[in-house]
Protein backbone atom coordinates (compact mmCIF):
# COMPACT_ATOMS: atom_id res chain seq x y z
CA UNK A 1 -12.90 -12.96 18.67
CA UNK A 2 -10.90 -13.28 21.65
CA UNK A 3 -10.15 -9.93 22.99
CA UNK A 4 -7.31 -11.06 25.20
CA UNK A 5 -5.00 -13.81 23.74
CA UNK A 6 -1.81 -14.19 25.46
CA UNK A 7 0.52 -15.36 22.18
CA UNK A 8 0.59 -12.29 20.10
CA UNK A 9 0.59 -14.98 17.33
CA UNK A 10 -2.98 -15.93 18.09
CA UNK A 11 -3.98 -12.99 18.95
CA UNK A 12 -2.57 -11.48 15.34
CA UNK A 13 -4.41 -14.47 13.53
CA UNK A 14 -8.10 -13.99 15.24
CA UNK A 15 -7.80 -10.14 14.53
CA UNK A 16 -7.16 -11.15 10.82
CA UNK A 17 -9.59 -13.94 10.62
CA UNK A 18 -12.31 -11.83 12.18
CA UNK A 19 -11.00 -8.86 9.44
CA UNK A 20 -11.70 -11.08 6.73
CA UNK A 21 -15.48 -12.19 8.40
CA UNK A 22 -16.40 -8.67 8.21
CA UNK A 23 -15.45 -8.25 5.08
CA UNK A 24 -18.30 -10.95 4.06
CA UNK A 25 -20.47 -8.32 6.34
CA UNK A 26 -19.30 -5.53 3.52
CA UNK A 27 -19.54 -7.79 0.42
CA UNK A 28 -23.17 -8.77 1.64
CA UNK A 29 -23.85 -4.71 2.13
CA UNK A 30 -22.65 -4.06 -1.48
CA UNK A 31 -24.71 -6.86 -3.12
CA UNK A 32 -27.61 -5.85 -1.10
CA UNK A 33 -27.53 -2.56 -2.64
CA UNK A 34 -27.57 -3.57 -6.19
CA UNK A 35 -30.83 -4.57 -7.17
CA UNK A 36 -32.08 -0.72 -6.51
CA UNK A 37 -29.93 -0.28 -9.58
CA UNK A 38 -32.18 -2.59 -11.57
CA UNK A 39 -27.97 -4.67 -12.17
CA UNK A 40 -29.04 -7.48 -13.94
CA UNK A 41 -27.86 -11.11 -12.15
CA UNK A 42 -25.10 -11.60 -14.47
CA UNK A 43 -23.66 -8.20 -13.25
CA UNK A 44 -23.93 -8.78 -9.78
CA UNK A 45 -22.36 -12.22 -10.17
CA UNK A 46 -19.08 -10.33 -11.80
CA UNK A 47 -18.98 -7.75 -9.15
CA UNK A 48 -19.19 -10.32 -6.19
CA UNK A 49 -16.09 -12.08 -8.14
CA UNK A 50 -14.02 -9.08 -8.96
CA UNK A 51 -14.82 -7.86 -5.44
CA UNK A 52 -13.60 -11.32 -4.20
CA UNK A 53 -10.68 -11.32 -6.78
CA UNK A 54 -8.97 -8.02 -6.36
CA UNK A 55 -9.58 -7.00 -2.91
CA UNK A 56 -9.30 -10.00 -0.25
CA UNK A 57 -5.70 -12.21 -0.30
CA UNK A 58 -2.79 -9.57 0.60
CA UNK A 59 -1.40 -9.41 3.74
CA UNK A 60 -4.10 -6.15 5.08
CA UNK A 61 -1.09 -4.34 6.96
CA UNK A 62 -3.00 -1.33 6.34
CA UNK A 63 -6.71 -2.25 6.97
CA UNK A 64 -5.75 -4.25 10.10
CA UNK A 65 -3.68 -0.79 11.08
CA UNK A 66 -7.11 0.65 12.06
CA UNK A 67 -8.56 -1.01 14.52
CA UNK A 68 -4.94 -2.09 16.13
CA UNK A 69 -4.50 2.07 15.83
CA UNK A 70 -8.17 2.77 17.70
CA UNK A 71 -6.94 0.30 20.53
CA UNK A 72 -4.28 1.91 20.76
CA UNK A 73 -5.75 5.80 21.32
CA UNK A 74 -8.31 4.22 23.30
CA UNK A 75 -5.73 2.56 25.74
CA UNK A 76 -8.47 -0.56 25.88
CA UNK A 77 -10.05 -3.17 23.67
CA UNK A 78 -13.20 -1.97 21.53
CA UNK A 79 -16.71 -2.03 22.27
CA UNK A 80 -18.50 -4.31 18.46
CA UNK A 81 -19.32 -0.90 17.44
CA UNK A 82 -15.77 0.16 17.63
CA UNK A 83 -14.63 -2.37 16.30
CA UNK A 84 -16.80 -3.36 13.14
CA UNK A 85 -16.54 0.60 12.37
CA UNK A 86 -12.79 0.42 12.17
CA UNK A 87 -12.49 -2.97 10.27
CA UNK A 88 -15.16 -1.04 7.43
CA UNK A 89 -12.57 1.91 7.48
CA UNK A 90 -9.89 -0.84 7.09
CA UNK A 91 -11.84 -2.60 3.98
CA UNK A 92 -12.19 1.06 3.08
CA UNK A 93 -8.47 1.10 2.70
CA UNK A 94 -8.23 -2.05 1.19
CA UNK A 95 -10.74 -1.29 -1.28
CA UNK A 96 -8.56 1.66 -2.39
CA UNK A 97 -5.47 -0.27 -2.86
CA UNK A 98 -7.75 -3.16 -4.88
CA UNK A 99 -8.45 0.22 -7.07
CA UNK A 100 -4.99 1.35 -7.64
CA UNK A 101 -3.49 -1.85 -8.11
CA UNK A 102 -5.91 -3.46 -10.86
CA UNK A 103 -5.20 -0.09 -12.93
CA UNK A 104 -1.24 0.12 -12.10
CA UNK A 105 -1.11 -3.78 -13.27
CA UNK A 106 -2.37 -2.73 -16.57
CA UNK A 107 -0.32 0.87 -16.64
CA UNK A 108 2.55 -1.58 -16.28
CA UNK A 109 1.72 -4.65 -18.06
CA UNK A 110 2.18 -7.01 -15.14
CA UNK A 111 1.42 -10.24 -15.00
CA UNK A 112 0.98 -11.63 -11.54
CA UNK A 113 -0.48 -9.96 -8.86
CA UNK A 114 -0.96 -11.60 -5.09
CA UNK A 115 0.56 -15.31 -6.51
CA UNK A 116 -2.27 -14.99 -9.67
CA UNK A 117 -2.54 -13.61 -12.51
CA UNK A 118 -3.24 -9.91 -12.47
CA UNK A 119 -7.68 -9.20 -12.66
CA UNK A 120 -6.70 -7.88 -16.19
CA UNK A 121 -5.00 -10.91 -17.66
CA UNK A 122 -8.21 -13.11 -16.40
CA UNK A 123 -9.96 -14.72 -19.69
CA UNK A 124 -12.80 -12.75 -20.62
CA UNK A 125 -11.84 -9.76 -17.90
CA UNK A 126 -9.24 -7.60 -19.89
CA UNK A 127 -9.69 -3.73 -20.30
CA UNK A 128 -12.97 -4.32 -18.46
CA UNK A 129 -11.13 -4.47 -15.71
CA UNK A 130 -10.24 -0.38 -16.21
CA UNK A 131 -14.25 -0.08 -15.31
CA UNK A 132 -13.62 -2.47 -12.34
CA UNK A 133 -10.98 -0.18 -11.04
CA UNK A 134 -13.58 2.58 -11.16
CA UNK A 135 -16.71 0.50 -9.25
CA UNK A 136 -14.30 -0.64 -6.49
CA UNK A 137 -13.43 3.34 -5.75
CA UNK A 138 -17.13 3.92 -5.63
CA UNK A 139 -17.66 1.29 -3.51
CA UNK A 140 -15.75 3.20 -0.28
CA UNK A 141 -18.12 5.75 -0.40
CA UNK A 142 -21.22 3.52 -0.10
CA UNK A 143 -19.49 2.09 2.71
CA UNK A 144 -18.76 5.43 4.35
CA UNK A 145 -22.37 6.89 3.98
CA UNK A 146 -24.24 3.24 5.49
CA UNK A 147 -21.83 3.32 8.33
CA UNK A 148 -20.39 6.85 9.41
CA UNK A 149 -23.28 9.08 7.68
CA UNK A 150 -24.39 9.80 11.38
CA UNK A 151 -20.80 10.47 12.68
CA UNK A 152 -19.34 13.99 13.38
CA UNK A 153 -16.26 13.12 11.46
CA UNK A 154 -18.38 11.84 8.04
CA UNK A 155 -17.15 15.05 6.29
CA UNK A 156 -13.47 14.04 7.53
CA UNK A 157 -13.18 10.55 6.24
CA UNK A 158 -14.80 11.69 2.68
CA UNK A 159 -12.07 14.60 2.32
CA UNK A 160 -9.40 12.25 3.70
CA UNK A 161 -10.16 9.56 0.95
CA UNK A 162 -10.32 12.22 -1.36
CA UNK A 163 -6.76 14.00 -0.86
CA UNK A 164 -5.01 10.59 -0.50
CA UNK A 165 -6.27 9.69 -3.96
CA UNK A 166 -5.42 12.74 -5.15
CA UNK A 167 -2.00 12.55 -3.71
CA UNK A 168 -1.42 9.05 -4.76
CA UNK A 169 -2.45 9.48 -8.08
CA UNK A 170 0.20 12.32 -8.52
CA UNK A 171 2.70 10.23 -7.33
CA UNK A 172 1.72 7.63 -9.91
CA UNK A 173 1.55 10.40 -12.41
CA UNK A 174 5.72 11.33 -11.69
CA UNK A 175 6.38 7.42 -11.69
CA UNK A 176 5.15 7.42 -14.96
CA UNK A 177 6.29 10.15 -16.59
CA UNK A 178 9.86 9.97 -15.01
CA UNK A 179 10.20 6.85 -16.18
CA UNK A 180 8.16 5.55 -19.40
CA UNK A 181 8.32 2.40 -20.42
CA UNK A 182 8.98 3.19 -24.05
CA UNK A 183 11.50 5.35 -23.68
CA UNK A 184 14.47 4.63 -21.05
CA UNK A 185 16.31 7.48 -20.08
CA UNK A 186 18.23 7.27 -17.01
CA UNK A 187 19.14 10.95 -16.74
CA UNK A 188 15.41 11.35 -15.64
CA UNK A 189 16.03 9.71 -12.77
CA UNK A 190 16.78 11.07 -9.29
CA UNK A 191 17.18 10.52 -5.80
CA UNK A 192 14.76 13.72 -5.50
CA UNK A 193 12.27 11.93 -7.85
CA UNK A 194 12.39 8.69 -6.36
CA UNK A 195 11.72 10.38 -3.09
CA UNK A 196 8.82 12.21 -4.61
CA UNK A 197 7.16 9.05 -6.19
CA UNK A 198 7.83 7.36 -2.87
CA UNK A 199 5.80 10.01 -0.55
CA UNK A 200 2.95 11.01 -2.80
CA UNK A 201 2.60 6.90 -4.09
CA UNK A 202 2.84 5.40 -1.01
CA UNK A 203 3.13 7.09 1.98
CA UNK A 204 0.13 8.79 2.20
CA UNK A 205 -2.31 5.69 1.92
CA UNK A 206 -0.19 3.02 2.79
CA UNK A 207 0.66 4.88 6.61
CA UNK A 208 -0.61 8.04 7.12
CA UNK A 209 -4.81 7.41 5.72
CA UNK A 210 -5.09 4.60 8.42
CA UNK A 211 -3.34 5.87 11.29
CA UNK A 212 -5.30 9.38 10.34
CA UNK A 213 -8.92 7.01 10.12
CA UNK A 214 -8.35 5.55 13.54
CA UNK A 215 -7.57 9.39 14.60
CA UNK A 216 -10.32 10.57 13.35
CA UNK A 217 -13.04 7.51 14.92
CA UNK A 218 -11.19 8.54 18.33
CA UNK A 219 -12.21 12.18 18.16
CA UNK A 220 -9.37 13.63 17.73
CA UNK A 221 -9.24 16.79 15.20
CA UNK A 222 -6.57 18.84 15.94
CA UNK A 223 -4.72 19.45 13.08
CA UNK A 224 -0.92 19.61 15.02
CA UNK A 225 -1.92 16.18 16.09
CA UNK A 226 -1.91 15.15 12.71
CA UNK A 227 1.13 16.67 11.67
CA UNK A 228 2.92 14.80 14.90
CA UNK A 229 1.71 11.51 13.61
CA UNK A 230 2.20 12.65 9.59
CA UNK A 231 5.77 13.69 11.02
CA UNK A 232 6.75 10.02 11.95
CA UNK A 233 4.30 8.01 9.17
CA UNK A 234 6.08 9.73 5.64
CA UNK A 235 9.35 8.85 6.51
CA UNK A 236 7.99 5.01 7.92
CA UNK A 237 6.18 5.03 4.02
CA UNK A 238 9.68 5.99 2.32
CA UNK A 239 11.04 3.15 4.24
CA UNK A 240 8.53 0.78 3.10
CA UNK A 241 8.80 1.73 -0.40
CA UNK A 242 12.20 1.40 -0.95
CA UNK A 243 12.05 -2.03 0.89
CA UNK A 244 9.24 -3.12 -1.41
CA UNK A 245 11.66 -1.77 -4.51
CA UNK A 246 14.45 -4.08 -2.83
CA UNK A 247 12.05 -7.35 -3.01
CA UNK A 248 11.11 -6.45 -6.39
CA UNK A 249 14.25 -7.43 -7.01
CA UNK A 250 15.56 -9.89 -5.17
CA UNK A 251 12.26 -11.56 -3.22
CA UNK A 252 10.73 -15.06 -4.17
CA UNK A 253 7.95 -14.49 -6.27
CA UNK A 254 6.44 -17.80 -4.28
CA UNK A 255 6.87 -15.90 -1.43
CA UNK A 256 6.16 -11.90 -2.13
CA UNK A 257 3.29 -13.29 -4.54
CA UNK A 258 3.96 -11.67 -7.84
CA UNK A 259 7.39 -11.72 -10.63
CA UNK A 260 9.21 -8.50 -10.13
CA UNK A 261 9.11 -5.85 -13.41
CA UNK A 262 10.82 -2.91 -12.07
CA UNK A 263 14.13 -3.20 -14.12
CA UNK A 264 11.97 -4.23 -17.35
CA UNK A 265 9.59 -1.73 -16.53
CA UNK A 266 12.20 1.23 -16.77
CA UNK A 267 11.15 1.94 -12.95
CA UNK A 268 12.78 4.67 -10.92
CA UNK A 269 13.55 2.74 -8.05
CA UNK A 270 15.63 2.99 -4.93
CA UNK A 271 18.11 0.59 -6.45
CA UNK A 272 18.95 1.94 -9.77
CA UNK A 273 19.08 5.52 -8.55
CA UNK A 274 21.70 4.08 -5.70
CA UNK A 275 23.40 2.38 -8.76
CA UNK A 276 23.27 5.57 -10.93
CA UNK A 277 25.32 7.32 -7.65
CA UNK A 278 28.12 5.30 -7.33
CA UNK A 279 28.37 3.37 -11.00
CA UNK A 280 31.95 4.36 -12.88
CA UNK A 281 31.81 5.36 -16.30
CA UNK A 282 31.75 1.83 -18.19
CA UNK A 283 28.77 0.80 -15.70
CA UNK A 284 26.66 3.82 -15.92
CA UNK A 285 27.05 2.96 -20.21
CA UNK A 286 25.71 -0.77 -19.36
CA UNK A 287 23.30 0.47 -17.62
CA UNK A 288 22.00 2.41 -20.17
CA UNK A 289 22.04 0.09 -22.64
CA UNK A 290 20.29 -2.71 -20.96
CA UNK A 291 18.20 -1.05 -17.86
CA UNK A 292 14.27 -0.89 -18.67
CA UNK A 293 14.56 -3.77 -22.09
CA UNK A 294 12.14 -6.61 -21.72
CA UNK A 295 14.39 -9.27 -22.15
CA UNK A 296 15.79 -12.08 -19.65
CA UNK A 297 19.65 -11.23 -20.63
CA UNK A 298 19.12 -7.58 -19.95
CA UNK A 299 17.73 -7.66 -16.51
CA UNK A 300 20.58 -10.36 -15.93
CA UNK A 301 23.09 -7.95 -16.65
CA UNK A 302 21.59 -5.32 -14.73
CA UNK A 303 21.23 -7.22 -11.71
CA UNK A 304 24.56 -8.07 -12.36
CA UNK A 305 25.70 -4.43 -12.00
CA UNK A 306 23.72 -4.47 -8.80
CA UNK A 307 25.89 -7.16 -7.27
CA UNK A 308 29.44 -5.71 -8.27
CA UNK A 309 28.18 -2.29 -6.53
CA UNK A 310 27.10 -4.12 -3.55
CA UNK A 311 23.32 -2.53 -3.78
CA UNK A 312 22.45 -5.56 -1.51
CA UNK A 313 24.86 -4.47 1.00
CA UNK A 314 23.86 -0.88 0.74
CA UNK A 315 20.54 -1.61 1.39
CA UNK A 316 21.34 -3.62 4.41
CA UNK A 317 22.81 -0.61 5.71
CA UNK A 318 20.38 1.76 4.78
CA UNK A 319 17.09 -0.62 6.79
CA UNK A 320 19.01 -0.21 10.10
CA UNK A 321 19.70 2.89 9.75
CA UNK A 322 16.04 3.83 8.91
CA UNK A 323 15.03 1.32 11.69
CA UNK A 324 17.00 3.71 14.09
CA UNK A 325 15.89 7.05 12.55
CA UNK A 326 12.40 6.52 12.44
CA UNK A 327 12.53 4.81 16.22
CA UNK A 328 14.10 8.34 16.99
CA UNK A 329 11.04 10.32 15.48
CA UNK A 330 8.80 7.79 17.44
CA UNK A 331 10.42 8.89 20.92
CA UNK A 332 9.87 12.66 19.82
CA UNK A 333 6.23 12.18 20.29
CA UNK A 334 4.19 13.63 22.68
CA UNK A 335 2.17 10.47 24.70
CA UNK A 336 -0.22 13.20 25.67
CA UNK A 337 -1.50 13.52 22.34
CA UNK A 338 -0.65 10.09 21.19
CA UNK A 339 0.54 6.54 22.00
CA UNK A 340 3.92 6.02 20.86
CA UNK A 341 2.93 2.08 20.53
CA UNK A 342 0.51 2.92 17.87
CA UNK A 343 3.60 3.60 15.75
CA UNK A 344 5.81 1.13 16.98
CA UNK A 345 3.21 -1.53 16.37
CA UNK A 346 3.18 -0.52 12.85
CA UNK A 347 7.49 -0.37 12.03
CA UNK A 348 7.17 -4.20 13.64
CA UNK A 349 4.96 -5.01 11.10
CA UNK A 350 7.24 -4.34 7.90
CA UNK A 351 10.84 -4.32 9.86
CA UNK A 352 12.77 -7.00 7.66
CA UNK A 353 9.60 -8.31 5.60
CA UNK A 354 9.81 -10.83 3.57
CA UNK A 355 6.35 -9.90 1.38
């Protein structure tokens, strides 16, 4: 890779492109492994595909977070050992969202994932892919012991995995239960909730796991270090969240990769709780009667409501103001400890998405 292109362009595309050779590195390590298990060829054959399936073809904001993260404490380009280490904590990362995502696809009976059809809906795959789920989890702790067994901070990036599953899994737990799928009842439904789901879901692993990973490779293991960089990543998460709710809704699927299902999916999201807040009487009763039903009309009508309460506007106003906010909290930190660029190199990489 070249460590020093000019166009940030370029330079964006080789880190990726070299990101998706080591993953090949990682695949290789995984297959290598499996004939001490006595896996029979057919076995290996399916875990090379789901691997291949499920975990490579989204955009990697957060596995490419590491190593830009490391560069960033370091204050210079990496050494290959650097480097490779942080890309197999950023496959790490992405091997933990290929887990949650396979078994939220079937939780919520989607049908596209990444512009294909979800690993569950494949012919021949179906609840096998609930085992899948399981193997790709285990898989980040091979990686963890070939690669960081020797490391001081081993013991770190175990517990860290650990807790963030835990967390997100809770959060997944009140996104569930707040909002079932076979039974709608909008008085569940909160902005506390939705703010709730949003931390424990998605903030954690989707900002905080790789900025902490990077933290951790640099040395660093103060725990009010953390906190700092915890302080400015949850809010950056909510953010994300209720962006990604907003392109559930009204993103191309050709261009965000899968057919938003939050309104037929009964989802507590950031638009029908901002919907729920300002709707009069005789909207809050459509609502009701047509929010979370799996039928084309339905979500019409709903999305409907969304337009005459200017929920497109709303959110408009609420990404600059978040823009600003969070660009405050990034000021408040202390360069000392760490680089305030780290963060601001993540916001630019979801400010106004499009996917």
């Amino acid at each position: 890779m070249t460590q020093q292109a000019a166009d940030p362009k370029v330079r964006a595309a080789e880190e990726k492109a070299h990101f998706e050779q080591t993953f090949e590195v990682i695949l290789k390590d995984i297959l290598d492994e499996l004939p001490s298990y006595r896996l029979p060829e057919n076995g290996r054959e399916w875990i090379e595909n789901m691997l291949k399936y499920t975990v490579v073809g989204g955009k990697m904001n957060r596995g490419l977070t590491v190593p830009s993260a490391l560069r960033s404490l370091k204050g210079r380009e990496l050494t290959a050992d650097e480097l490779l280490k942080a890309e197999v904590l950023g496959w790490c990362i992405e091997l933990l969202q290929g887990f949650f995502l396979i078994a939220d696809d079937i939780m919520d009976s989607s049908v596209t994932r990444r512009g294909q059809p979800c690993w569950y809906r494949v012919k021949e795959v179906g609840m096998i892919a609930i085992n899948d789920s399981f193997i790709v989890e285990s898989v980040i702790y091979r990686l963890l012991k070939k690669y960081f067994r020797a490391e001081p901070y081993y013991v770190h990036l175990i517990e860290l995995f650990h807790e963030t599953t835990y967390q997100t899994e809770l959060g997944q737990l009140m996104d569930l239960i707040t909002a079932p799928e076979d039974n709608v009842d909008l008085n569940r439904f909160s902005i506390d909730k939705h703010a709730y789901i949003v931390e424990f879901k998605t903030a954690y692993y989707s900002f905080y796991l790789p900025i902490a990973l990077s933290m951790y490779q640099h040395g660093l293991t103060n725990e009010a270090v953390f906190q700092q960089a915890k302080n400015v990543l949850l809010p950056l998460g909510e953010y994300f969240q209720v962006q990604d709710d907003f392109l559930d809704c009204y993103g191309d699927p050709k261009v965000i990769g899968k057919i938003g299902t939050d309104i037929e999916d009964n989802k507590c999201s950031w638009l029908i709780n901002q919907a729920l807040a300002i709707a009069s009487a005789e909207q809050r009763q459509v609502l009701d009667n047509h929010y979370g039903r799996r039928d084309a009309e339905s979500v019409k009508i709903v999305k409907g409501i969304y337009t005459d309460l200017s929920i497109k506007e709303i959110y408009g106003r609420y990404e600059e103001d978040s823009y600003k906010r969070i660009s405050a909290l990034i000021e408040q930190i202390d360069e000392s400890q760490l680089p305030r660029e780290m963060f601001v190199n993540f916001m630019n990489r979801i400010y106004k998405r499009k996917l």
